[in-house]
Every structure is written in C-alpha cells, then in structure tokens.
C-alpha atoms as a PDB file:
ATOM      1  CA  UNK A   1      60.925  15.928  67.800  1.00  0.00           C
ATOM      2  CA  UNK A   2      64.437  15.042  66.732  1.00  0.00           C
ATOM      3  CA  UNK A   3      67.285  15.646  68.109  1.00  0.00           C
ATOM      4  CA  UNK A   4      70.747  16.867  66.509  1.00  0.00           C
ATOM      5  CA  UNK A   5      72.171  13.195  66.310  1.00  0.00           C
ATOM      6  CA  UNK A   6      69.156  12.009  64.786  1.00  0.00           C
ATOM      7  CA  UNK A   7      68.634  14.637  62.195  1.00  0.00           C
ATOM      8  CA  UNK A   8      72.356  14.050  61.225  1.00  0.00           C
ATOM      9  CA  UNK A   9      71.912  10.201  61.262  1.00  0.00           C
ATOM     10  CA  UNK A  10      68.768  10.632  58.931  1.00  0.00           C
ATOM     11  CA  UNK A  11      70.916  12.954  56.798  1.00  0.00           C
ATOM     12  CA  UNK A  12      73.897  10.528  56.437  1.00  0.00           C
ATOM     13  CA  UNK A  13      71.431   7.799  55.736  1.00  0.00           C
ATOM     14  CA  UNK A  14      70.197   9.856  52.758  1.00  0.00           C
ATOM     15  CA  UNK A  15      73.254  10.909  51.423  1.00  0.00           C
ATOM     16  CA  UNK A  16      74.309   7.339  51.051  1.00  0.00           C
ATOM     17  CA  UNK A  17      71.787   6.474  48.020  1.00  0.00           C
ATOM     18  CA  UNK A  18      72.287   9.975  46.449  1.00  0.00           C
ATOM     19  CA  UNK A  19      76.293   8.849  46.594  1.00  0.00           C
ATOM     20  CA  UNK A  20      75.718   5.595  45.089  1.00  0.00           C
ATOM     21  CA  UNK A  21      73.275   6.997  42.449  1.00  0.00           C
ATOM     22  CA  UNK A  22      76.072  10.088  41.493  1.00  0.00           C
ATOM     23  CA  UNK A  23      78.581   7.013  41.364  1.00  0.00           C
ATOM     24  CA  UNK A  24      76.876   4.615  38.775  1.00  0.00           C
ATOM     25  CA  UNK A  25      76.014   7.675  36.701  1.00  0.00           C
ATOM     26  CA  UNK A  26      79.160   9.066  36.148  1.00  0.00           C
ATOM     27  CA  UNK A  27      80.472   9.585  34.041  1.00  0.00           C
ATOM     28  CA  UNK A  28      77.130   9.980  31.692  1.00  0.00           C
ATOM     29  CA  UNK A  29      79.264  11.387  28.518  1.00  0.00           C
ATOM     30  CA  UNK A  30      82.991  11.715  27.233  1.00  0.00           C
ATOM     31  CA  UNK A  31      85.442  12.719  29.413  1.00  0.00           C
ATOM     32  CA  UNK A  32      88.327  15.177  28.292  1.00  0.00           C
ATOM     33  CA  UNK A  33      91.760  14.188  29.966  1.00  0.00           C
ATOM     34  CA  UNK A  34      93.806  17.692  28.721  1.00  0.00           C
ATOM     35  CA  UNK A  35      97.652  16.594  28.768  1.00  0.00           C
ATOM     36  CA  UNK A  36      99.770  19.391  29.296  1.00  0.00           C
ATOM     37  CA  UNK A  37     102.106  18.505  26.767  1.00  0.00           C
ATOM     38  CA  UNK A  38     102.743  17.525  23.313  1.00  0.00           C
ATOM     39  CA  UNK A  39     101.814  14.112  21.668  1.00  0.00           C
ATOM     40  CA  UNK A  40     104.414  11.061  21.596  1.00  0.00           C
ATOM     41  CA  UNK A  41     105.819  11.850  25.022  1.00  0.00           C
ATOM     42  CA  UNK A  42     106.395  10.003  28.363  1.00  0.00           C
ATOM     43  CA  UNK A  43     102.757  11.884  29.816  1.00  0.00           C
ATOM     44  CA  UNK A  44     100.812  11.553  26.414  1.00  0.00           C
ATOM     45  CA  UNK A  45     101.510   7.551  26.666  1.00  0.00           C
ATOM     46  CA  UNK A  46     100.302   7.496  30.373  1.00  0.00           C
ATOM     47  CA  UNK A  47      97.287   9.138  29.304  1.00  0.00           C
ATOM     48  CA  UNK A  48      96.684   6.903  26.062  1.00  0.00           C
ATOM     49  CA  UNK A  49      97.630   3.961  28.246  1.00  0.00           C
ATOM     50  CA  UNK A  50      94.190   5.249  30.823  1.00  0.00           C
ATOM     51  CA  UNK A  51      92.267   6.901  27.932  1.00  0.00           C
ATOM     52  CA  UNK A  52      92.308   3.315  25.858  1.00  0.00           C
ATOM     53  CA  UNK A  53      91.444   1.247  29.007  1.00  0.00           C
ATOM     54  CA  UNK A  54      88.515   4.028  31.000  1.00  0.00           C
ATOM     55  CA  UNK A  55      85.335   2.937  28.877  1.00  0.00           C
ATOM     56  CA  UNK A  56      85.009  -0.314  30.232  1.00  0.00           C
ATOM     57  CA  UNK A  57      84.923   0.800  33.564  1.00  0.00           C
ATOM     58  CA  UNK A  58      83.162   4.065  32.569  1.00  0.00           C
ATOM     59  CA  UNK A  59      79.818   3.507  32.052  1.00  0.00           C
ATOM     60  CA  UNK A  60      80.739   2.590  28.411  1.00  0.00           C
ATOM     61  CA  UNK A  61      81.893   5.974  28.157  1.00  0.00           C
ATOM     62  CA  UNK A  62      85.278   7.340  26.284  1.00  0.00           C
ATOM     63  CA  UNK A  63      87.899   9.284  27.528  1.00  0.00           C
ATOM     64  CA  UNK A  64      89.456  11.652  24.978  1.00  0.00           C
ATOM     65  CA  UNK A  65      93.006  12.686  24.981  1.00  0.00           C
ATOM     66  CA  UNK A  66      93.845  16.478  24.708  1.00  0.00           C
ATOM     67  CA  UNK A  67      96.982  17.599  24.509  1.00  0.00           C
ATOM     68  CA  UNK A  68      97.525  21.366  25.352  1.00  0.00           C
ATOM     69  CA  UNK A  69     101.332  21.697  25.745  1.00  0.00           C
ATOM     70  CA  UNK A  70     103.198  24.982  26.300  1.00  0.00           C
ATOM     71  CA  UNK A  71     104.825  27.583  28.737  1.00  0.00           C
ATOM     72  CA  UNK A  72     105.480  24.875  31.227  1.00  0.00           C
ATOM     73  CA  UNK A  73     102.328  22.642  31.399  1.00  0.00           C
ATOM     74  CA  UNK A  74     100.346  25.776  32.269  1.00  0.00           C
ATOM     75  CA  UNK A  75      98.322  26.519  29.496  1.00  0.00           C
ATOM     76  CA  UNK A  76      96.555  22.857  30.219  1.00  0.00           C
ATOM     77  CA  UNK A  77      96.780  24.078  33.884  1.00  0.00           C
ATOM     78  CA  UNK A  78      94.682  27.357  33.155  1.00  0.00           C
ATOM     79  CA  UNK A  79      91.996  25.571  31.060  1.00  0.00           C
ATOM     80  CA  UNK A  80      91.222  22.722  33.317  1.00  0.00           C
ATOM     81  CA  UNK A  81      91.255  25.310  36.580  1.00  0.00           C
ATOM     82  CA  UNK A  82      88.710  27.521  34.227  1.00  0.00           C
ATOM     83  CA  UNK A  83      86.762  24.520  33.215  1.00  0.00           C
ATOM     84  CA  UNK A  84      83.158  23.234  34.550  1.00  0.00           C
ATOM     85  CA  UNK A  85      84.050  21.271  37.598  1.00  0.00           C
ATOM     86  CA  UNK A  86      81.111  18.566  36.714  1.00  0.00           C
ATOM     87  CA  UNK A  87      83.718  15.831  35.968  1.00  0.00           C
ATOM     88  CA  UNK A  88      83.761  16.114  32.022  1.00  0.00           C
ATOM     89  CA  UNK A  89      87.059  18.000  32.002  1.00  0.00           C
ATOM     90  CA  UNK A  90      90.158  15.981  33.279  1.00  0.00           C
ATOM     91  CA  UNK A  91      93.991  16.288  33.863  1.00  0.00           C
ATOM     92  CA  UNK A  92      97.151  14.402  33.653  1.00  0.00           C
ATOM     93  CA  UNK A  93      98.742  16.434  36.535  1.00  0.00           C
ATOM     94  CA  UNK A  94     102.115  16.714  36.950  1.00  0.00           C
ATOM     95  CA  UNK A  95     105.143  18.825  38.669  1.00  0.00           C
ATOM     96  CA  UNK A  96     105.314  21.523  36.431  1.00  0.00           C
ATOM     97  CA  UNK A  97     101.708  22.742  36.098  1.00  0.00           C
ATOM     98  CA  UNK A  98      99.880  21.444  39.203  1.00  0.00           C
ATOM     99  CA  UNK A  99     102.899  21.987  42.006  1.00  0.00           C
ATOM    100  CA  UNK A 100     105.323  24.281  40.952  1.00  0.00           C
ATOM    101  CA  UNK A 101     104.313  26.731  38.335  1.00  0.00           C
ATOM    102  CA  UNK A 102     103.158  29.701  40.605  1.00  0.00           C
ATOM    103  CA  UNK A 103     106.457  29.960  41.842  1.00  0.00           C
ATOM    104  CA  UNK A 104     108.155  29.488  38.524  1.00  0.00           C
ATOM    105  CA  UNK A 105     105.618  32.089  36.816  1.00  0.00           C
ATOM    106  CA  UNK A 106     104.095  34.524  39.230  1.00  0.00           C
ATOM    107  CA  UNK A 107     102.025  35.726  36.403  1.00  0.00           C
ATOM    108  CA  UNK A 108      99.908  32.325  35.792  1.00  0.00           C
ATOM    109  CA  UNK A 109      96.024  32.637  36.296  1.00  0.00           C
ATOM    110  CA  UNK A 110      95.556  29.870  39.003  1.00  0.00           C
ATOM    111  CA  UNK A 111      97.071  28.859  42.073  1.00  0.00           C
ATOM    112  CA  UNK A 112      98.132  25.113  41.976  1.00  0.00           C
ATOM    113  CA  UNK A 113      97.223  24.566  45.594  1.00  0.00           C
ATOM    114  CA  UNK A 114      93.911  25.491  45.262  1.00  0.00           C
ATOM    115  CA  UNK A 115      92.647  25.685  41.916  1.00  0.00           C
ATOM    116  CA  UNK A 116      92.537  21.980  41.272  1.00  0.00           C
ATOM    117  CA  UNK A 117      90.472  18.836  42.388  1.00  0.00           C
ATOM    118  CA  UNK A 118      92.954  15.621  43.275  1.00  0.00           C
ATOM    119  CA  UNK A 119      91.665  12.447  42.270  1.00  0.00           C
ATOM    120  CA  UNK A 120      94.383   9.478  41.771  1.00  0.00           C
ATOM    121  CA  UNK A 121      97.910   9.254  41.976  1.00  0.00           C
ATOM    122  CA  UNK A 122      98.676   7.307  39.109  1.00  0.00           C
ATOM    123  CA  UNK A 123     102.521   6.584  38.525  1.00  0.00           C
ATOM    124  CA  UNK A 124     106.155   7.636  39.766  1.00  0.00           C
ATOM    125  CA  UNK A 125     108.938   7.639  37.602  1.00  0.00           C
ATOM    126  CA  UNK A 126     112.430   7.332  38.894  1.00  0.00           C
ATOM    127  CA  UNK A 127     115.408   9.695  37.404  1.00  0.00           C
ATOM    128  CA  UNK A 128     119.026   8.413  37.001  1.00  0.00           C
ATOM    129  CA  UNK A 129     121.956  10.450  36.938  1.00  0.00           C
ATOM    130  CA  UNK A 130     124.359   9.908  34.374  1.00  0.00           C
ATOM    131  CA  UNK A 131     127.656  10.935  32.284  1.00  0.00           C
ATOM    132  CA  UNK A 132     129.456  10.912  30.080  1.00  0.00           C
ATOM    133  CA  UNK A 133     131.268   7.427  29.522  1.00  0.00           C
ATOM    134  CA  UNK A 134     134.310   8.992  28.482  1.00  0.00           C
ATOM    135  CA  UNK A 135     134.136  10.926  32.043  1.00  0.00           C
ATOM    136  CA  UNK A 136     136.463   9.068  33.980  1.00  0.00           C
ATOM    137  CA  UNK A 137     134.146   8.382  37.398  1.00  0.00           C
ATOM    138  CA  UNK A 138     132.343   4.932  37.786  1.00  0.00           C
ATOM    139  CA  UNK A 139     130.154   6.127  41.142  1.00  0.00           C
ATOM    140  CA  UNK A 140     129.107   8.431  43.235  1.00  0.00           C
ATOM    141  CA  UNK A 141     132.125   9.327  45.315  1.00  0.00           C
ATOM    142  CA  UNK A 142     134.395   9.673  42.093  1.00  0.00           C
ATOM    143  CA  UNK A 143     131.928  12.059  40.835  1.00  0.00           C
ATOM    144  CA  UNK A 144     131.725  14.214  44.021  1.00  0.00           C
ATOM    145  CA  UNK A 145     135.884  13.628  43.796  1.00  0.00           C
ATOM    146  CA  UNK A 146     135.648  15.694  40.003  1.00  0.00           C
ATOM    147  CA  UNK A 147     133.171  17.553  40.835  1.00  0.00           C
ATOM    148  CA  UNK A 148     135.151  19.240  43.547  1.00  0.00           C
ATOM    149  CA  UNK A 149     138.344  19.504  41.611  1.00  0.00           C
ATOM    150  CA  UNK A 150     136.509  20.849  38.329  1.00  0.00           C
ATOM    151  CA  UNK A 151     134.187  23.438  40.124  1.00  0.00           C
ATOM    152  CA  UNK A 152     131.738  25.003  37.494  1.00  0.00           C
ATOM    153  CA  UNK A 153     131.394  21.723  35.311  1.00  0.00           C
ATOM    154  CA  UNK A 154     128.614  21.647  32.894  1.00  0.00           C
ATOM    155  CA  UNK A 155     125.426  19.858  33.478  1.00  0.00           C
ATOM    156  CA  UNK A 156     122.709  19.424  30.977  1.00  0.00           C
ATOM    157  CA  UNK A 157     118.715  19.972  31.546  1.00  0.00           C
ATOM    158  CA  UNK A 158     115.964  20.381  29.155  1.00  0.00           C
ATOM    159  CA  UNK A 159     114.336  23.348  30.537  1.00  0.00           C
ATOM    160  CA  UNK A 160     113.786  25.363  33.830  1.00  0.00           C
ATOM    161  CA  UNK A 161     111.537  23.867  36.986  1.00  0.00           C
ATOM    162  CA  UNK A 162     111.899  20.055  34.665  1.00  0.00           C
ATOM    163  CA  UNK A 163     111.923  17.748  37.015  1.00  0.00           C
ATOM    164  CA  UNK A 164     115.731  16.786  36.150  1.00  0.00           C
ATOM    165  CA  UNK A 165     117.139  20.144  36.239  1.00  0.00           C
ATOM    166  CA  UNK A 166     115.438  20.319  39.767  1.00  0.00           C
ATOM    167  CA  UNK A 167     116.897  17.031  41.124  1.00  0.00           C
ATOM    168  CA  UNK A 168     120.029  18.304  40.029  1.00  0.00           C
ATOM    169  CA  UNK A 169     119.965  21.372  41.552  1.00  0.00           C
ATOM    170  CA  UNK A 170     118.642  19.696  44.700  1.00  0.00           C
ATOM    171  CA  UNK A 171     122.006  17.535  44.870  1.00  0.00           C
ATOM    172  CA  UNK A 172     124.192  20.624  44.245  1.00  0.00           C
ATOM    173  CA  UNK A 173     122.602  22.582  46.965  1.00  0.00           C
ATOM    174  CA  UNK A 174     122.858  19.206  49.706  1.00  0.00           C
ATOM    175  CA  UNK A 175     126.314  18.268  48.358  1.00  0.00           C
ATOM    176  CA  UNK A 176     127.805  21.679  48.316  1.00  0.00           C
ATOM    177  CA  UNK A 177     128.828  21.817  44.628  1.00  0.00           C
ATOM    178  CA  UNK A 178     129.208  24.538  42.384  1.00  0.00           C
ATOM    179  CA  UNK A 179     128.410  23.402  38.694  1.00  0.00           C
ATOM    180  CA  UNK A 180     126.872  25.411  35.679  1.00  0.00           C
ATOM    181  CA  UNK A 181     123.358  24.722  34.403  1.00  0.00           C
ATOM    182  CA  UNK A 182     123.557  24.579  30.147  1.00  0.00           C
ATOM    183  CA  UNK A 183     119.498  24.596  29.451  1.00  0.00           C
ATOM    184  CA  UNK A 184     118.567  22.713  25.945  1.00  0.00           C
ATOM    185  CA  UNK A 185     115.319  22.902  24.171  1.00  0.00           C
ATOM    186  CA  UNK A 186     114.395  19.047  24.417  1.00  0.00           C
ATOM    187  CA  UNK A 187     115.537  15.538  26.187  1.00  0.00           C
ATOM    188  CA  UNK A 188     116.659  14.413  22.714  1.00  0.00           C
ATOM    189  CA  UNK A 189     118.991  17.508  22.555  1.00  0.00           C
ATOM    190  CA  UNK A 190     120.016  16.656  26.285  1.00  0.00           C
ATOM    191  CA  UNK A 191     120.800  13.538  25.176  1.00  0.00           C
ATOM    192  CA  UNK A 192     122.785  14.769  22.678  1.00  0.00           C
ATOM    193  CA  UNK A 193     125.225  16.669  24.924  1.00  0.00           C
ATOM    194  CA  UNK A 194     125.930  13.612  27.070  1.00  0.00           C
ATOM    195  CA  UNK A 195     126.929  11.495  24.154  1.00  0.00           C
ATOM    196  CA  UNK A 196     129.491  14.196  23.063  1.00  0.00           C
ATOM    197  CA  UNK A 197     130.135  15.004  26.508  1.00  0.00           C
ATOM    198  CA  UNK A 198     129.122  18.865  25.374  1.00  0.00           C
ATOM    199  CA  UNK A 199     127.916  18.937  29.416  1.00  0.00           C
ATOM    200  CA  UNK A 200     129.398  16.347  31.871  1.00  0.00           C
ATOM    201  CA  UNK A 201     125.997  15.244  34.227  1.00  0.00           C
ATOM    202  CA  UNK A 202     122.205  14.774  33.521  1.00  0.00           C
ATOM    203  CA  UNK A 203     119.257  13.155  35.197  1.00  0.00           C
ATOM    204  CA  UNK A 204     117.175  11.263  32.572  1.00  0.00           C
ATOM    205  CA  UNK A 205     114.045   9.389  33.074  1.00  0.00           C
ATOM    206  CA  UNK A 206     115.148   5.639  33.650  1.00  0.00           C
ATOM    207  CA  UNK A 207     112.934   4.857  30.232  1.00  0.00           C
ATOM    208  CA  UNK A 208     115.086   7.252  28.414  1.00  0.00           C
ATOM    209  CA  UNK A 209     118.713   6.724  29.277  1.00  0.00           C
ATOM    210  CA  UNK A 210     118.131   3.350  29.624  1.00  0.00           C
ATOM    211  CA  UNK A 211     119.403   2.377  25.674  1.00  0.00           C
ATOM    212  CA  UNK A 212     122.656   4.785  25.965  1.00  0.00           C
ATOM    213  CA  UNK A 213     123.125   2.981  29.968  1.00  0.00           C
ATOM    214  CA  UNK A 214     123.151  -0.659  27.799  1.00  0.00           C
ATOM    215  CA  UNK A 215     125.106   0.636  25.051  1.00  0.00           C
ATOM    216  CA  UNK A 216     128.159   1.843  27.225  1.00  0.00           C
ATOM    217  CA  UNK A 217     127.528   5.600  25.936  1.00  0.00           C
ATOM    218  CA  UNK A 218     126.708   6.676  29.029  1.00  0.00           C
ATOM    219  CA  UNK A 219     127.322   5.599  32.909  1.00  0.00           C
ATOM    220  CA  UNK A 220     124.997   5.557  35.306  1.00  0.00           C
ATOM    221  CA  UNK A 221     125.718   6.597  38.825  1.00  0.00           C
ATOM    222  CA  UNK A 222     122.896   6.824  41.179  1.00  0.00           C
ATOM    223  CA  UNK A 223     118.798   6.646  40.659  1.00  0.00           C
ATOM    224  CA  UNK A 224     116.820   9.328  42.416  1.00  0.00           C
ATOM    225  CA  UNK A 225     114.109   7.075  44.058  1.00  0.00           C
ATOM    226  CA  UNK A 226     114.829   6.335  47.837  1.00  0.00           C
ATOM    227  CA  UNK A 227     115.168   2.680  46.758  1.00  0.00           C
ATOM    228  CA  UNK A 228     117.004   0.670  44.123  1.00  0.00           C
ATOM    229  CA  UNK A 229     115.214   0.356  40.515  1.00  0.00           C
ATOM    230  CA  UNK A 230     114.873  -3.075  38.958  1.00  0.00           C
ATOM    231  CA  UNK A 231     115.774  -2.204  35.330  1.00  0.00           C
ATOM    232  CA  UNK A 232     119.156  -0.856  36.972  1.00  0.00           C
ATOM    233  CA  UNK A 233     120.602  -3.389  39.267  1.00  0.00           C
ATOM    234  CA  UNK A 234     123.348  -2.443  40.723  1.00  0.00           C
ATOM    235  CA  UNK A 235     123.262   1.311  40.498  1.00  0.00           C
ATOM    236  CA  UNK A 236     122.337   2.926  44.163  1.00  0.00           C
ATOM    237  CA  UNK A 237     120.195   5.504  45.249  1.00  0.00           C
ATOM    238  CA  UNK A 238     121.522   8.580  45.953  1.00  0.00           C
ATOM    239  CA  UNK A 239     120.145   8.762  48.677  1.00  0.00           C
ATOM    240  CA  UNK A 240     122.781   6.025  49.987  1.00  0.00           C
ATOM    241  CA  UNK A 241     125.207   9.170  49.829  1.00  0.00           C
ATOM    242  CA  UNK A 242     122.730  11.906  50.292  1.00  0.00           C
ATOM    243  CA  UNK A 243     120.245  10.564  53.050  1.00  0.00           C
ATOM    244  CA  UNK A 244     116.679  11.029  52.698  1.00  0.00           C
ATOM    245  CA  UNK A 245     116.931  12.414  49.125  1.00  0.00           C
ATOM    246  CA  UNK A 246     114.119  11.819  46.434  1.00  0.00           C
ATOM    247  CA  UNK A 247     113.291  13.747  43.057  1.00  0.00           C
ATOM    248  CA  UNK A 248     110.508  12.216  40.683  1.00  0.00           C
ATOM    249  CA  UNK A 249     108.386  12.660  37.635  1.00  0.00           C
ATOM    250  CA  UNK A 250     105.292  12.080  38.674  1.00  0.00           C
ATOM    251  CA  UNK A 251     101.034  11.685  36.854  1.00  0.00           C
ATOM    252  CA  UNK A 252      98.122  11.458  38.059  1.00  0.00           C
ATOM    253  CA  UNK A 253      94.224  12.713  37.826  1.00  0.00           C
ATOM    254  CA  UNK A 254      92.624  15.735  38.872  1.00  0.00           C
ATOM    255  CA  UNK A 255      89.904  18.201  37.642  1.00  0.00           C
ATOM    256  CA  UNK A 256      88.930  21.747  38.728  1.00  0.00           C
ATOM    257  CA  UNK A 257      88.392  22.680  42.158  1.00  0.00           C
ATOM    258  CA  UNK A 258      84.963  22.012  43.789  1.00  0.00           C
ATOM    259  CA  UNK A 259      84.039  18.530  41.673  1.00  0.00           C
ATOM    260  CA  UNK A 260      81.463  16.897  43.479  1.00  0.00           C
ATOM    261  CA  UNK A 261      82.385  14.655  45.961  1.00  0.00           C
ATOM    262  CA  UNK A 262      80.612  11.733  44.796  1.00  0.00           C
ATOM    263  CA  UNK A 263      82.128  12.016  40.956  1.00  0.00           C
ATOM    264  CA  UNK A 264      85.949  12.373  42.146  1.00  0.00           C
ATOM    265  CA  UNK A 265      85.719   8.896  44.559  1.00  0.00           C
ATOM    266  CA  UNK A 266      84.217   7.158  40.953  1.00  0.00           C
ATOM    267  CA  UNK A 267      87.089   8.786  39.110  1.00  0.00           C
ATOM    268  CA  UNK A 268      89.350   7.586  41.430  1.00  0.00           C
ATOM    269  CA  UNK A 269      87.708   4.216  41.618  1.00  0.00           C
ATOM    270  CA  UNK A 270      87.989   3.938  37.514  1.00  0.00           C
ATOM    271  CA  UNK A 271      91.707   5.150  38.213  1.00  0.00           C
ATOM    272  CA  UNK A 272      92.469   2.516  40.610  1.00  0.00           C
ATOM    273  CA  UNK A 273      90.871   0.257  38.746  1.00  0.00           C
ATOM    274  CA  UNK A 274      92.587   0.553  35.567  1.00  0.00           C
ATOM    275  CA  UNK A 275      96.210   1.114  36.982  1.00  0.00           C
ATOM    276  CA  UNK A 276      95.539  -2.024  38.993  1.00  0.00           C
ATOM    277  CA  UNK A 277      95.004  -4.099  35.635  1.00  0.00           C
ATOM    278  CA  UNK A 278      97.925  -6.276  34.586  1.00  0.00           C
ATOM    279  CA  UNK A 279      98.336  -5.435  31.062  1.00  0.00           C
ATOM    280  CA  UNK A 280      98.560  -1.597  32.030  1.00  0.00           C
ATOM    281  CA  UNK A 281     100.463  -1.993  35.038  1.00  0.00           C
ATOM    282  CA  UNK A 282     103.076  -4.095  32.848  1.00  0.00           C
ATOM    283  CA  UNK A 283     102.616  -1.489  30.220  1.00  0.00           C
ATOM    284  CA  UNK A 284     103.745   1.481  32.504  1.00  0.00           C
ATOM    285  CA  UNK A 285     106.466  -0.671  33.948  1.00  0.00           C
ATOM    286  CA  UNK A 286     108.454  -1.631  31.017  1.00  0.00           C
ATOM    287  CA  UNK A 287     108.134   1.439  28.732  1.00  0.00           C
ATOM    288  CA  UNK A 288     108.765   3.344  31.311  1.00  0.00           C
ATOM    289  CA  UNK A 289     110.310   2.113  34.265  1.00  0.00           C
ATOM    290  CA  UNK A 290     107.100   3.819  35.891  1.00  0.00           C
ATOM    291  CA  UNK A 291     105.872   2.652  39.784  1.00  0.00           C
ATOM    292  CA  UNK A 292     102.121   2.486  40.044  1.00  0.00           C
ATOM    293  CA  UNK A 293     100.899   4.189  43.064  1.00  0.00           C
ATOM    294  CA  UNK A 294      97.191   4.663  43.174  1.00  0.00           C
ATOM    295  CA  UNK A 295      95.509   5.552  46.378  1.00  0.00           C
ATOM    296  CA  UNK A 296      92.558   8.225  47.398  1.00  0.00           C
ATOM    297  CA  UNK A 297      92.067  11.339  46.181  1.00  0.00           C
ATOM    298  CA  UNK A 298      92.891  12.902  49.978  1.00  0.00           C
ATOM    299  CA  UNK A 299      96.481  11.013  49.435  1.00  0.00           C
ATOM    300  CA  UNK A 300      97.259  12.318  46.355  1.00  0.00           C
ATOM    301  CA  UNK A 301      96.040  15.803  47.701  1.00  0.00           C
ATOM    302  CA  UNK A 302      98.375  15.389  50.514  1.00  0.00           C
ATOM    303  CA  UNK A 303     101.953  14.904  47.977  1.00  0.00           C
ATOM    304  CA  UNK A 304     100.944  17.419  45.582  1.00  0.00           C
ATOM    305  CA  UNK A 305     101.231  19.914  49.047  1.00  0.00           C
ATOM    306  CA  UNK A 306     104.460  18.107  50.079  1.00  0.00           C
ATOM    307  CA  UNK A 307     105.807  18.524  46.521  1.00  0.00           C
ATOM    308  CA  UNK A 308     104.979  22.333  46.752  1.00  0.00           C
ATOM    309  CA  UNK A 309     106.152  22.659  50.181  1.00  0.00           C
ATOM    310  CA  UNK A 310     109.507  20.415  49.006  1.00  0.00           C
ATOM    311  CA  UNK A 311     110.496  22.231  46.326  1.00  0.00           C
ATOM    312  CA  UNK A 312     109.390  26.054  46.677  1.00  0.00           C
ATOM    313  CA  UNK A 313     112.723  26.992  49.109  1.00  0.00           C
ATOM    314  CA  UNK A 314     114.808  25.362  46.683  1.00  0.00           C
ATOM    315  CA  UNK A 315     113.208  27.661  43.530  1.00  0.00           C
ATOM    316  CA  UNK A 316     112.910  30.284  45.328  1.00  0.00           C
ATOM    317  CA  UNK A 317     116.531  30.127  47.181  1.00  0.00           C
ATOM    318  CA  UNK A 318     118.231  29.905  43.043  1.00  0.00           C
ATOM    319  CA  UNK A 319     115.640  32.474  41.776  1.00  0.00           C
ATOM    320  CA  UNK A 320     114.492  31.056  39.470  1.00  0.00           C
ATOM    321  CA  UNK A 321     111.474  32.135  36.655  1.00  0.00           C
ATOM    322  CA  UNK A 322     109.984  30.635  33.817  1.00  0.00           C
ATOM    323  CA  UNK A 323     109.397  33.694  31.376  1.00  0.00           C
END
C-alpha cells in the first residue's frame, strides 16, 4: 500500500507530462489580446509590437489585436474578466483597468484584484515632468521655489486616475503643495496647454514630450523612474528630491481569473520570449523610451497588488471618481 509521500510523488510525476502536453498545445487557435484603448496609441503599439511577433512562437498561431477603449480601460476590463478563461481571450493590462478602477468607479462589474489571471510583465514607461519654457525655473528646487510663492498654479492632465495626473498628485501630496488640477480630453490637448503655458506643469510619457524637450518648447525637470533615463541625460529623478518616489505607465499580459496553470506559464514563456528579442526590445525602447521587464506570472501578480495597495490611499485621500 502507498503511503501519502508516495501517492503525492506518483501524482507530481504525472502531472509533469500532462504540463508539458498543455504547454506544446497551446495555444491551438487565435488568440484575442483586447486593448483597452483606442488604435494608434502608446498601448495599441505595445500590443501590435507582441501581436506581429506571437505566431512564431505560438504554435503558428495569430494573435489578434482588439481594441475596446472607453470609461477608463474598463470596458476591455469587464469583457476579458467575463470571458472563457481557456487562454483564447487576452489583455494588455494596465493601471487604469487592472489596478485602480474599483476605486475610481465603485460601480464597475469586476474587482481588479481578483478577477484577472497575471501572466507577464511586459514594459515600464518612465514619466517626465515638464513646463513651460517660458516658466522661469530650470530644476527641481526652482520649481518647488514658484510653486510655493504661486500657490494654486495650474497643472495639466489628460483625465482622472491617468497615470500622469496621479504622479502629480503624488508629488503635491509628499511635497506639500497646493496647485489646481485643469483636466483635458487628450495628451495632444495637454500638450497643447504646455506650449501656451495655458497650465504651468505636466508629466508626459518620455516618448511624448521628448520632441517639445529637443525643441526648447518645453523644460524638463525631473523623470519619475527611481533612476536616470537614457534618452534624458542629465535630467534627475525626482526621487533625488523626493526619496523613494516612483510613478509609471506600465503593460503587460493577463487573462481571466482561473486560466489553467499550464497555459499561463506558456503565455508567459511566448511573452518572455518575444520581449527578449532584439528587434522588439529595440522597438519598445526607442519609440517609446519603454524598459522591458518580463518575469513570472507570480511577479507580475505581486506589482499589480503593490500598485493597488500604492495608490488606493492616495485616490481615496483626494476623493476622487471616474463617472
């Protein structure tokens, strides 16, 4: 008769072929990534950039791009948590709909922390805070300096719970500013209002405010990574005058919650694989100043909880709501 340790030896030794077998098939048909927002952006790119590159490592299979855009990156957020969890339907996850957007809408249909599968980490993108060139600061102290002397300034964002209108708010909480939030419908309108210095502050993606940084239209004061980014030399974190701070777009993979085991480590093992290619990595780099992360699905798990956890006080503390 066998014991306990036998019996679960024998089972472990069994579930190892079934693991390879679930592995090599998958996936067995085209796989839907849904991208919760519009085409031609920042996230739609990303997920072109792994759509174009998944059937080689895929079985031959294709990966179809969906974009589902609206209130906030939920819509896509709903479907996908509603959606067969056999590994067909994808996500590009992201802050809004996958951290963030319970707290923002208390009315959404899933609960970010549970409702979703993590599979890869894919890329970080850095912000960068900047102003108006005719604003007469050239770093971070100077801007704390008019900051202080002009309480109630106008800063720009491009919607509520956007990962720059967070980061912003983050730095007005830790350095004890007072400034007033002007909301626009778009970056490009964002943009706008930092070129006529209709709002005085900003944090762009690097990728972004990159042509108005080289074109003198705009200064750039501090990048919201903990370290230094390469496309900006010589502009410092802020966390060099606000310690430990960090605020970043962020993509990767998931699906709906309770994906088979097997199927999300080959998902993440095509992820991996195609983020670790040259030609993407260098892709993702220079259009937009993105940091490829990669990793296991259990690490990727463990920052989208750290994102919630980071950033709930801070929405919660201002109030805000995404109607």
């Amino acid at each position: 008769m066998m014991n306990r340790r036998d019996l679960g030896l024998l089972a472990a030794a069994m579930a190892v072929p079934r693991l390879a077998r679930a592995q090599a098939a998958w996936p067995d048909r085209t796989v839907r990534l849904v991208v919760p927002f519009g085409a031609g952006g920042a996230s739609d790119t990303l997920a072109r950039t792994v759509a174009n590159a998944f059937a080689p490592l895929a079985n031959g299979q294709a990966m179809v791009v969906e974009n589902r855009g609206g209130a906030g990156g939920t819509i896509a957020g709903a479907f996908v948590a509603q959606a067969k969890p056999d590994g067909t339907t994808l996500m590009l996850a992201d802050l809004g709909a996958n951290a963030i957007a319970r707290e923002l809408q208390p009315s959404v249909p899933y609960d970010p922390a549970t409702a979703f599968t993590p599979i890869c980490h894919l890329v970080n993108l850095p912000l960068v805070l900047v102003v108006p060139a005719s604003l007469p600061v050239q770093d971070m102290a100077g801007f704390v300096a008019y900051a202080r002397a002009h309480p109630d300034m106008a800063y720009a964002h491009p919607g509520i719970g956007y990962s720059g209108h967070l980061a912003q708010e983050l730095m007005i909480r830790d350095l004890g500013l007072k400034m007033t939030p002007v909301p626009y419908r778009s970056g490009a309108e964002v943009a706008r209002s930092m070129l006529s210095a209709e709002t005085l502050s900003t944090f762009m993606t690097v990728s972004t405010a990159l042509p108005f940084i080289r074109e003198g239209k705009v200064k750039a004061l501090a990048v919201s990574s903990k370290g230094p980014v390469a496309l900006l030399p010589g502009v410092p974190p802020l966390a060099a005058t606000l310690p430990g701070f960090e605020a970043l777009v962020w993509n990767g993979i998931l699906g709906p919650a309770g994906m088979d085991p097997a199927v999300v480590a080959a998902a993440n093992r095509i992820c991996n694989a195609i983020m670790a290619d040259p030609a993407v990595a260098a892709s993702v780099r220079d259009r937009q100043a993105a940091d490829v992360v990669g990793g296991t699905p259990e690490q990727f798990g463990a920052f989208i909880q750290a994102e919630i956890a980071r950033w709930t006080p801070l929405i919660r503390g201002l109030g805000l709501r995404l109607e």
